[in-house]
Protein backbone atom coordinates (compact mmCIF):
# COMPACT_ATOMS: atom_id res chain seq x y z
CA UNK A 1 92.70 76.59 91.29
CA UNK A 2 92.51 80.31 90.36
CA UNK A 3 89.75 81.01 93.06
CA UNK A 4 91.45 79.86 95.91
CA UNK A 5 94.51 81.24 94.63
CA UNK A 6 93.07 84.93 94.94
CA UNK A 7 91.05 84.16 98.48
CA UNK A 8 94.44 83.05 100.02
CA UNK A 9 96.21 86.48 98.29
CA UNK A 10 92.75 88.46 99.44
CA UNK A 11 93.18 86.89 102.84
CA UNK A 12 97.05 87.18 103.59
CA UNK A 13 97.29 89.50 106.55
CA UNK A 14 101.19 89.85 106.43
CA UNK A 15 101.37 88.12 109.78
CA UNK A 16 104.81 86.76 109.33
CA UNK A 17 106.19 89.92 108.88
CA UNK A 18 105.89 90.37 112.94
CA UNK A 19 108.27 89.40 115.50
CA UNK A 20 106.26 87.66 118.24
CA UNK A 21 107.61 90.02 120.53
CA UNK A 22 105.46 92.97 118.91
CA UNK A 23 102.33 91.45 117.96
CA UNK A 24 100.80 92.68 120.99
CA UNK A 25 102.23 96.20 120.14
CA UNK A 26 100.69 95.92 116.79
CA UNK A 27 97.61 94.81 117.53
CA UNK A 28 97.53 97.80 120.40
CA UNK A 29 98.54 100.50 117.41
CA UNK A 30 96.65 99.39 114.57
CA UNK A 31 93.76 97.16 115.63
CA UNK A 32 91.61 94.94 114.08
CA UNK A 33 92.14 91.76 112.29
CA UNK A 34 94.60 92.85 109.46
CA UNK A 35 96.69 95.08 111.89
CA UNK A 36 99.39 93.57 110.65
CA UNK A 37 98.62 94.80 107.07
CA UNK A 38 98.04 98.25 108.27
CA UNK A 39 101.63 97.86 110.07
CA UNK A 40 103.27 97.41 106.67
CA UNK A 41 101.49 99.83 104.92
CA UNK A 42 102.59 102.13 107.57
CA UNK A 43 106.34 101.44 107.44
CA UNK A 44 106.10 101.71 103.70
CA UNK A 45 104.60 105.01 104.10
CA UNK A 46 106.83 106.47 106.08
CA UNK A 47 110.10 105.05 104.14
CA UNK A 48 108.24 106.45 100.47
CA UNK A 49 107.03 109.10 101.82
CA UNK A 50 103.12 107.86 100.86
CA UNK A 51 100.23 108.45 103.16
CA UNK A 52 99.43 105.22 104.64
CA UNK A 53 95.71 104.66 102.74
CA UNK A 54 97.46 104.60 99.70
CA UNK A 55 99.99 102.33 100.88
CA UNK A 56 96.97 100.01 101.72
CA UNK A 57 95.15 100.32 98.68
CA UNK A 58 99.21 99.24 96.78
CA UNK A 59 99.60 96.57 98.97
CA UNK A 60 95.80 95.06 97.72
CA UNK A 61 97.00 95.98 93.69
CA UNK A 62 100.41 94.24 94.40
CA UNK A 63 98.39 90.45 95.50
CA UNK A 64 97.19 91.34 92.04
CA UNK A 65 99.94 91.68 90.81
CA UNK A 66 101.55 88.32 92.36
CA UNK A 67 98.16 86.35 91.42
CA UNK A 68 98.95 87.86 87.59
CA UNK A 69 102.35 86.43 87.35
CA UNK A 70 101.33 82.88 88.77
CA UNK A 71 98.56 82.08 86.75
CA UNK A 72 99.49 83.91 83.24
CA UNK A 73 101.03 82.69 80.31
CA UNK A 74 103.70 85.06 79.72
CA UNK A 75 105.88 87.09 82.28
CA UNK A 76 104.38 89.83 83.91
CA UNK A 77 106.10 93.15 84.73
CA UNK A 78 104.58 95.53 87.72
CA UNK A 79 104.61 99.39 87.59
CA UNK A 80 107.08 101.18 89.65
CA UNK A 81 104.57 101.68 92.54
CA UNK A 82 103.66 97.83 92.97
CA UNK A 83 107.32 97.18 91.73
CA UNK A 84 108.23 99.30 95.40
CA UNK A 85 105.71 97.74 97.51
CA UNK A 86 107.53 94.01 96.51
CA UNK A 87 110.63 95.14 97.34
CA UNK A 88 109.25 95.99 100.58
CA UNK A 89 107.68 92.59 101.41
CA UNK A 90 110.96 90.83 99.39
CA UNK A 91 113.52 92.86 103.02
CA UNK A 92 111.42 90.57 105.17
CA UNK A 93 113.35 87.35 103.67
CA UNK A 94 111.83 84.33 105.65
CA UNK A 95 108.57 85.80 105.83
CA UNK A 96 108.93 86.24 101.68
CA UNK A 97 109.58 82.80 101.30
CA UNK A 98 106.63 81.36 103.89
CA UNK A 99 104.19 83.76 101.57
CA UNK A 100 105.45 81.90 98.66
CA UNK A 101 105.19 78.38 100.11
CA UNK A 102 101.84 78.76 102.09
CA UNK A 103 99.97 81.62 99.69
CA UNK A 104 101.08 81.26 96.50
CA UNK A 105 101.83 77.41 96.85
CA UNK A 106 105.64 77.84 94.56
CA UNK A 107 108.58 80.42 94.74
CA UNK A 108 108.01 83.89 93.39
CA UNK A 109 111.45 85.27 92.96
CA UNK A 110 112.98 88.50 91.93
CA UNK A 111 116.26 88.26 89.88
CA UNK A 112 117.70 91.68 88.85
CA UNK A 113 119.27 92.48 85.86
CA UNK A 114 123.13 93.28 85.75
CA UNK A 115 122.75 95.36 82.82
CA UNK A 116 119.78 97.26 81.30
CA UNK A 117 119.70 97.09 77.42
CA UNK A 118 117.54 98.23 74.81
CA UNK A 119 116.11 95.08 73.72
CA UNK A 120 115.60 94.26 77.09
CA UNK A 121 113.69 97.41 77.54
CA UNK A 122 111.63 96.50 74.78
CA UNK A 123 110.31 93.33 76.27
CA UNK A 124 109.32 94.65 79.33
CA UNK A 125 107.31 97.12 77.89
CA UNK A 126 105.58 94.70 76.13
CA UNK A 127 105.06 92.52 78.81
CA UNK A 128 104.29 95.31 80.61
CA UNK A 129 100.99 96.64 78.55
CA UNK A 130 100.15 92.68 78.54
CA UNK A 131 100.02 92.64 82.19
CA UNK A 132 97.57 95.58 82.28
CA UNK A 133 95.36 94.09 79.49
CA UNK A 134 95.35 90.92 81.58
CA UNK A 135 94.80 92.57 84.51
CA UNK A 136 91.32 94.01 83.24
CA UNK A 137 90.62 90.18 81.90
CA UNK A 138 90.67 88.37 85.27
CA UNK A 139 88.98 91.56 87.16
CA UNK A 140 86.89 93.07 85.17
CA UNK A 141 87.93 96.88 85.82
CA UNK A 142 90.76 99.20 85.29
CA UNK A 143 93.98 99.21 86.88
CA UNK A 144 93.83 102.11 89.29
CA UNK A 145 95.99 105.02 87.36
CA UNK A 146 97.72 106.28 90.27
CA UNK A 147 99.15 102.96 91.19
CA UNK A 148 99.40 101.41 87.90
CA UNK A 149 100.12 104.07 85.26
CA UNK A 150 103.49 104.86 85.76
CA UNK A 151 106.21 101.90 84.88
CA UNK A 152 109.43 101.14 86.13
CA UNK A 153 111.83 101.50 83.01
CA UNK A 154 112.52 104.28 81.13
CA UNK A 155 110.36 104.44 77.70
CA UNK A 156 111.38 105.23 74.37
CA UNK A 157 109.69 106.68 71.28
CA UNK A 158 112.18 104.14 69.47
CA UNK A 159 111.47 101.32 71.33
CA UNK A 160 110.29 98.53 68.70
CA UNK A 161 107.76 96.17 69.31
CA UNK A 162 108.20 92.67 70.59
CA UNK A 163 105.94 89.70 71.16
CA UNK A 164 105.40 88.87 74.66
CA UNK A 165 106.64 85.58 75.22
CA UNK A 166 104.34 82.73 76.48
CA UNK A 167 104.72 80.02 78.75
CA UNK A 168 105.08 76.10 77.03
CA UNK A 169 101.76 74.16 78.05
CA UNK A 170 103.83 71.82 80.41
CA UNK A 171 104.96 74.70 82.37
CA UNK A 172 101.37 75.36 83.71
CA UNK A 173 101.03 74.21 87.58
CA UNK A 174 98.68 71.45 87.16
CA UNK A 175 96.32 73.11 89.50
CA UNK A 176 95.31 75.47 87.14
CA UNK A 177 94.48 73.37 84.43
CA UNK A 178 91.13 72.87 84.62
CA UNK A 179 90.07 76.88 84.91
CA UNK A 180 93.24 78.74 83.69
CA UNK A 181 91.04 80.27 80.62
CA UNK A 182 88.54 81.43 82.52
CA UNK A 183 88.73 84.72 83.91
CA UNK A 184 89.04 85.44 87.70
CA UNK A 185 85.50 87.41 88.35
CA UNK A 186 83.80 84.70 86.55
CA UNK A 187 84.41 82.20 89.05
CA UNK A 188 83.23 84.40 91.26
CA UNK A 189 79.79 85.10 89.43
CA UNK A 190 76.18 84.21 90.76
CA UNK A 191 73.95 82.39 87.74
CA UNK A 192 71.27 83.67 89.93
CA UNK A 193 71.79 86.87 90.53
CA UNK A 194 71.28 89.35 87.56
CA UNK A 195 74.52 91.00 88.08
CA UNK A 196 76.53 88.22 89.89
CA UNK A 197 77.58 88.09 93.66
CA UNK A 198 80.81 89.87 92.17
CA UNK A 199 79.66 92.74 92.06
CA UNK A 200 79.84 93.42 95.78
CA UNK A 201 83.48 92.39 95.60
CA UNK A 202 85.42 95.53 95.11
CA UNK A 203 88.42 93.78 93.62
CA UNK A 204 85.89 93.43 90.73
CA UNK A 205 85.06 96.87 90.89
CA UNK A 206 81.93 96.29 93.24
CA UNK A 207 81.20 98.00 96.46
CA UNK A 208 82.74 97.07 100.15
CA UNK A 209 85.88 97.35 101.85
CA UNK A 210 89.28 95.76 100.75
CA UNK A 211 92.45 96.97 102.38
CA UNK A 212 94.28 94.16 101.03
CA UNK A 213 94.40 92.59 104.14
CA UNK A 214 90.83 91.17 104.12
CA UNK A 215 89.29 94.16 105.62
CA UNK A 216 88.72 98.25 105.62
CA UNK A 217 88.66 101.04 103.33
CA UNK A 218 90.70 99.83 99.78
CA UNK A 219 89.15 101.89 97.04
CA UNK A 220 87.20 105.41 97.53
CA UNK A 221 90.48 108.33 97.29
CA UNK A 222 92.72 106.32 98.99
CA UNK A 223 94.35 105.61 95.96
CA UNK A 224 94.27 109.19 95.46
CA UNK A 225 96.05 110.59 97.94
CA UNK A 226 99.93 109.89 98.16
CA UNK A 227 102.41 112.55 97.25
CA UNK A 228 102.76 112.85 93.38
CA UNK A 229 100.37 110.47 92.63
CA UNK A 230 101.97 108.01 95.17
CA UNK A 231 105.21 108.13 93.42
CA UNK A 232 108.32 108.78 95.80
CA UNK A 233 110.66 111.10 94.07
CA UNK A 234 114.01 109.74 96.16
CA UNK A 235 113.55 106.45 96.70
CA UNK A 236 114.51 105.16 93.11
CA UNK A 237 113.28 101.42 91.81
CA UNK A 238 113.58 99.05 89.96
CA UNK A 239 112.23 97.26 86.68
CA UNK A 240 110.78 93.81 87.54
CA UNK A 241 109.20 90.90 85.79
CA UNK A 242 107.06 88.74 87.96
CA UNK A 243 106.22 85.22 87.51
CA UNK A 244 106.07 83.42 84.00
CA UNK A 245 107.52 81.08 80.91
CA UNK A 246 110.53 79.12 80.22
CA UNK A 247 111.94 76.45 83.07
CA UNK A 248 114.51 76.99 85.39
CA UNK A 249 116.02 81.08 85.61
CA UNK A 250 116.02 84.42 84.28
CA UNK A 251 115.54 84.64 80.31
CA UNK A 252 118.37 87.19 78.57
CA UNK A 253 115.60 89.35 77.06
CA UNK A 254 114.25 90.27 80.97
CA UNK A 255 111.26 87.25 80.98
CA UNK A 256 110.95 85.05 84.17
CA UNK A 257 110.34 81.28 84.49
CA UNK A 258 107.85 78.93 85.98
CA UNK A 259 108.11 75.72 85.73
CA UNK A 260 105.47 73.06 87.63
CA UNK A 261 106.82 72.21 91.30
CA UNK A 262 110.03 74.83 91.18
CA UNK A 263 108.22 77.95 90.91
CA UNK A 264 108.19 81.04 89.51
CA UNK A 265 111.25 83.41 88.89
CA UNK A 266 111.69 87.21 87.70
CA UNK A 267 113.97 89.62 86.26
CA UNK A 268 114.83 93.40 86.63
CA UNK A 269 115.62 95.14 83.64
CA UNK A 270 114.58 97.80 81.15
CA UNK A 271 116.24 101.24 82.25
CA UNK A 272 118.04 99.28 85.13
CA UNK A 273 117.26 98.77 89.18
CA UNK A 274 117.41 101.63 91.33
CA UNK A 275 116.58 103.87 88.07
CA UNK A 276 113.83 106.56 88.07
């Protein structure tokens, strides 16, 4: 179901990413229960030259992003910062694929493109501005602008407009069949409280502390204060589409494919990987 989906994304502490050698060293330098969170945001920091609360506060918008592109009906496409942070998580191979089997309960995978073109361009736009529209759907708020506003391909003026292409009805994990319409912060609503007991959940735009680990400071300037609007101007990236339609691999026109028990596969296209 949706709801458990999220609280096992909200909850992942990014403990596979540590040798057992170092957890005691990570647990000594960070502290607390999502040190190993803080650990990751820290290396991805230091590699995009971001300051480490605003490598936090990408790493809680990309387990949006990955709860976006399993439960939606067409494929989603990240902006360049959460496009970074999953290439990040995607170097720590076995530890990807135990977050897709014991998280997100099906494969997640990233397929780049071999060769950008314009159509392909087009699509991702489109299913780009989808994935933001859906994005306010399920959480009720805005996508933070410095993490979400800037994408991964290259626009242009001439770009047409394409329809975002949607997932069959027998693609849909059965798990999500009973509450796939409704939107995430619903679920998460109080009939008996006048504003609903999501309100204090910040990842519906409510007060507390969300680090994307389970814990700490998530929203106040954090997501404020990387370099450049927490855009690294040498890394380069990549254009990504996360999680959708179709049945077995990468669609020609950049989409991804989910189909029920094989998971869910993306493309990189639109202005080509490792572009600005």
């Amino acid at each position: 179901m949706k709801k458990e989906l999220w609280l096992r994304l909200k909850h992942y502490h990014f403990h596979d990413l540590v040798p057992a050698h170092l957890m005691d060293h990570v647990a000594a330098a960070f502290g607390g229960s999502d040190a190993s969170t803080k650990a990751f945001a820290n290396k991805i920091a230091r590699k995009l030259k971001w300051r480490t609360p605003f490598a936090l506060a990408a790493i809680g918008e990309y387990k949006k992003f990955v709860y976006l592109g399993v439960v939606g009906e067409f494929s989603v496409t990240p902006s360049r910062v959460i496009d970074q942070v999953w290439h990040e998580h995607l170097l720590f191979s076995k530890a990807y694929r135990d977050f897709c089997r014991e998280v997100v309960g099906r494969d997640f995978d990233h397929n780049p493109e071999l060769m950008p073109t314009s159509d392909q361009t087009a699509v991702f736009e489109a299913q780009y501005n989808a994935t933001l529209a859906f994005y306010q759907q399920e959480f009720k708020i805005e996508p933070p602008g410095a993490i979400w506003d800037t994408p991964k391909f290259k626009t242009d003026d001439a770009t047409k407009a394409v329809k975002v292409p949607q997932k069959k009805r027998d693609d849909f994990s059965p798990g999500f069949d009973g509450d796939d319409d409704t939107p995430l912060y619903l679920l998460f609503s109080d009939s008996s409280s006048s504003d609903g007991s999501y309100a204090t959940m910040p990842e519906f735009g409510g007060g507390g502390g969300f680090s994307g680990g389970g814990g700490g400071d998530f929203w106040g300037d954090a997501h404020h204060s990387s370099d450049s609007s927490g855009h690294d101007s040498g890394s380069g990236s990549s254009s990504d589409s996360g999680g959708s339609s179709a049945s077995g691999g990468s669609s020609d026109a950049g989409g991804s494919s989910c189909s029920a028990g094989s998971g869910c596969s993306s493309s990189c296209g639109g202005g080509g990987c490792g572009s600005s």
